[in-house]
N, C-alpha and C. Protein backbone atom coordinates (compact mmCIF):
# COMPACT_ATOMS: atom_id res chain seq x y z
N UNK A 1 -89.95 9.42 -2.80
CA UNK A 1 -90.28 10.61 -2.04
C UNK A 1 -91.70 11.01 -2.36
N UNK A 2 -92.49 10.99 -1.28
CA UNK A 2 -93.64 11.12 -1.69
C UNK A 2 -94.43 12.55 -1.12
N UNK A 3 -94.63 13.56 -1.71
CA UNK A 3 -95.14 15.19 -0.70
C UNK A 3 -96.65 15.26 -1.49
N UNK A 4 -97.23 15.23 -0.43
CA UNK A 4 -99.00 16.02 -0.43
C UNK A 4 -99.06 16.72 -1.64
N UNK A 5 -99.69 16.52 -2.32
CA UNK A 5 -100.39 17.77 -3.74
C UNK A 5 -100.89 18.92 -2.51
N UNK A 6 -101.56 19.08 -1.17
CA UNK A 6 -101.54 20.10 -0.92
C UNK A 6 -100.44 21.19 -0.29
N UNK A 7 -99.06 20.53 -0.76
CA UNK A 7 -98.44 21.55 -0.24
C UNK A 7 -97.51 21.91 -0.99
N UNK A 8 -97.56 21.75 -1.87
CA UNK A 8 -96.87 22.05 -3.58
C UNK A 8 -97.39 23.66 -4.03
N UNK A 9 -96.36 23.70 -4.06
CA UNK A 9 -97.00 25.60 -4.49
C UNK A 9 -95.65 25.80 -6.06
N UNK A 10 -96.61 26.28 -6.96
CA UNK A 10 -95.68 26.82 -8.22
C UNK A 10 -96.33 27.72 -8.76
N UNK A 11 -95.09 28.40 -9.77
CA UNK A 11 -95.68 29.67 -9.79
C UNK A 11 -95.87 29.95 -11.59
N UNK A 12 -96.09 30.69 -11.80
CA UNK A 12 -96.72 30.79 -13.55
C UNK A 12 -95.83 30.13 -14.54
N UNK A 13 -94.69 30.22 -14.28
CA UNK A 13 -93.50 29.41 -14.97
C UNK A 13 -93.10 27.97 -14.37
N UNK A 14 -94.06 27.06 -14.04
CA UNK A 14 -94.13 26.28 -13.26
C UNK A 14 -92.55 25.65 -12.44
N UNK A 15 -92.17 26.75 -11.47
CA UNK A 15 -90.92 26.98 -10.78
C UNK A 15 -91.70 26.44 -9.51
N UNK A 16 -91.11 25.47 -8.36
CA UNK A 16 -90.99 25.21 -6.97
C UNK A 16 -91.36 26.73 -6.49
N UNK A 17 -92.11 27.02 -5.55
CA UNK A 17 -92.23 28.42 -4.41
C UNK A 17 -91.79 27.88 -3.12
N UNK A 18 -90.86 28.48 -2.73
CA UNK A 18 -90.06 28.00 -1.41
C UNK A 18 -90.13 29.26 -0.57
N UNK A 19 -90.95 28.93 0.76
CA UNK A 19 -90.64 29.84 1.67
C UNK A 19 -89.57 30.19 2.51
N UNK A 20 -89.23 31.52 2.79
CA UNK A 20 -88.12 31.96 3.43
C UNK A 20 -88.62 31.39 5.24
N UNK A 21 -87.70 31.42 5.90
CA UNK A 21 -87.87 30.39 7.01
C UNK A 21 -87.47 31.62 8.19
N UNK A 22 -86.03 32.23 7.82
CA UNK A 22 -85.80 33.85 8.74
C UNK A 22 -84.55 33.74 8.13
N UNK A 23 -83.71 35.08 8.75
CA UNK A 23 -82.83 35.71 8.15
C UNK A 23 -81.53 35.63 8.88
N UNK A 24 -80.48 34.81 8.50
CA UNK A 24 -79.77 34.45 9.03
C UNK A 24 -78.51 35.42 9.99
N UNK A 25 -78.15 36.46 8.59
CA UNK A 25 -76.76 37.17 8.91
C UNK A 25 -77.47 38.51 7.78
N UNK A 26 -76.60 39.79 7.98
CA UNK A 26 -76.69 41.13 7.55
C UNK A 26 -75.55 41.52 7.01
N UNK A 27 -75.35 42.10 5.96
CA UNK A 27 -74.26 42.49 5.46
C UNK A 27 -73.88 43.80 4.37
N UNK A 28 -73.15 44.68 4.76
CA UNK A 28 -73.34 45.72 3.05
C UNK A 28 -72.94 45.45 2.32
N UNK A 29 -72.45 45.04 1.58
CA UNK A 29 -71.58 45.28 0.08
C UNK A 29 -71.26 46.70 -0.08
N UNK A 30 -70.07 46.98 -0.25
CA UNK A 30 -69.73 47.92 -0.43
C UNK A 30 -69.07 48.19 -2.36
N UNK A 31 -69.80 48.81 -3.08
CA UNK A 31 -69.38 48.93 -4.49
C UNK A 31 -68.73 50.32 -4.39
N UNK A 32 -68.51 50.59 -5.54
CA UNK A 32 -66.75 52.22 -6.01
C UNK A 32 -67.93 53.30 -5.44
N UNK A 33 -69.38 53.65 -5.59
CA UNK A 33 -69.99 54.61 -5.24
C UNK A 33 -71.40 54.52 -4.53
N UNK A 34 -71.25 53.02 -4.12
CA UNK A 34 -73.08 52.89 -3.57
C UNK A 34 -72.60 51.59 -2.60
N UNK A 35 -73.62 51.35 -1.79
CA UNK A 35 -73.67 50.43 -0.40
C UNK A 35 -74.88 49.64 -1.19
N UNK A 36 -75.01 48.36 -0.69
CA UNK A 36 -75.80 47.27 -1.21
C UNK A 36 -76.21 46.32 0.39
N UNK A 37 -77.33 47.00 1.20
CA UNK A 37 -77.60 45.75 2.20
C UNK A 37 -78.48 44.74 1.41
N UNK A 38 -77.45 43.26 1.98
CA UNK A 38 -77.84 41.93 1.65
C UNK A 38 -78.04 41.33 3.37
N UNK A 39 -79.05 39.96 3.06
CA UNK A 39 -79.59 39.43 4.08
C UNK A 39 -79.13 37.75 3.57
N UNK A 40 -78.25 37.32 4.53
CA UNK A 40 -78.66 35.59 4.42
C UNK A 40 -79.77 34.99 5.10
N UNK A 41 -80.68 34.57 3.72
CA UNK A 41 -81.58 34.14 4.14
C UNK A 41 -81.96 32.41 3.92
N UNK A 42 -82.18 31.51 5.42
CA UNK A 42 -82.48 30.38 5.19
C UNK A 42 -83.89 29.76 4.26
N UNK A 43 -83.93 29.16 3.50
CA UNK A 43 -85.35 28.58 2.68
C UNK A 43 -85.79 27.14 3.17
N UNK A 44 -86.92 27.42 3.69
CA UNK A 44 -87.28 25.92 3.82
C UNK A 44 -87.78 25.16 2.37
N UNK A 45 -86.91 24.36 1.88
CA UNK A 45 -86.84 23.96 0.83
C UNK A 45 -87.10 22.23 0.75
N UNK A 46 -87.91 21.48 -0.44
CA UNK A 46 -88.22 20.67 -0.56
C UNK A 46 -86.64 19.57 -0.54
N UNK A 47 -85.84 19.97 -0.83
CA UNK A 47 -84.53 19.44 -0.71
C UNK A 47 -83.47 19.46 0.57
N UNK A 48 -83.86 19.98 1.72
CA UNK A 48 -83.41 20.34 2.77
C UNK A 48 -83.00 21.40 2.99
N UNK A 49 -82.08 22.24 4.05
CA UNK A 49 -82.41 23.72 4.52
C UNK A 49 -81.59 24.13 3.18
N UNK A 50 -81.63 25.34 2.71
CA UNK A 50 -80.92 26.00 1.98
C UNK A 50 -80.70 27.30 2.50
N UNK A 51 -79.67 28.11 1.91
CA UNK A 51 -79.16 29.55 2.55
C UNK A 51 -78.57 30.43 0.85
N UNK A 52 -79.10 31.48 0.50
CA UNK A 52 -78.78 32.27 0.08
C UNK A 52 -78.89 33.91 0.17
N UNK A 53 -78.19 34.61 0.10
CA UNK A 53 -78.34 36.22 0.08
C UNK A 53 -78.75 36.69 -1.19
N UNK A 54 -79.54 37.32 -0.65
CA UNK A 54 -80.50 38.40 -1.18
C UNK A 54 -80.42 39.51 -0.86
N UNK A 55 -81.06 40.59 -2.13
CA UNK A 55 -81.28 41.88 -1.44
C UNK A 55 -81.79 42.28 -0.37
N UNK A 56 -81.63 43.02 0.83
CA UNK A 56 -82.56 43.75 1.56
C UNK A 56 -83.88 43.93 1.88
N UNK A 57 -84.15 44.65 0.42
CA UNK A 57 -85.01 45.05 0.22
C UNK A 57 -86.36 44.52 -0.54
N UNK A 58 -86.30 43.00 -1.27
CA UNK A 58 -86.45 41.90 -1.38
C UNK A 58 -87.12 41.34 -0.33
N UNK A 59 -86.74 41.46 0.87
CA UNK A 59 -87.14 40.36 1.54
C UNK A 59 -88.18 41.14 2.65
């Protein structure tokens, strides 16, 4: 597998930087005294598409 040195992005802890691609689905969480909006969000990722939720407010 061979990817461009220019399109390699890492970050101070030399971690992969993967951009978010858009936002799939919306959702609250509902906890005993507080609401939590989460977003599924797709990553265009060096490994193929990926999907995780995240905060809201995060993104």
């Amino acid at each position: 597998l061979g990817i461009p040195l220019n399109e390699i992005q890492i970050d101070d802890q030399v971690n992969f930087i993967e951009d978010s691609v858009e936002i799939m689905d919306r959702e609250v969480k509902r906890l005993k005294q507080s609401r939590i909006p989460i977003v599924k969000v797709r990553w265009n990722s060096r490994r193929g598409p990926e999907f995780t939720w995240e905060h809201e407010e995060q993104m």
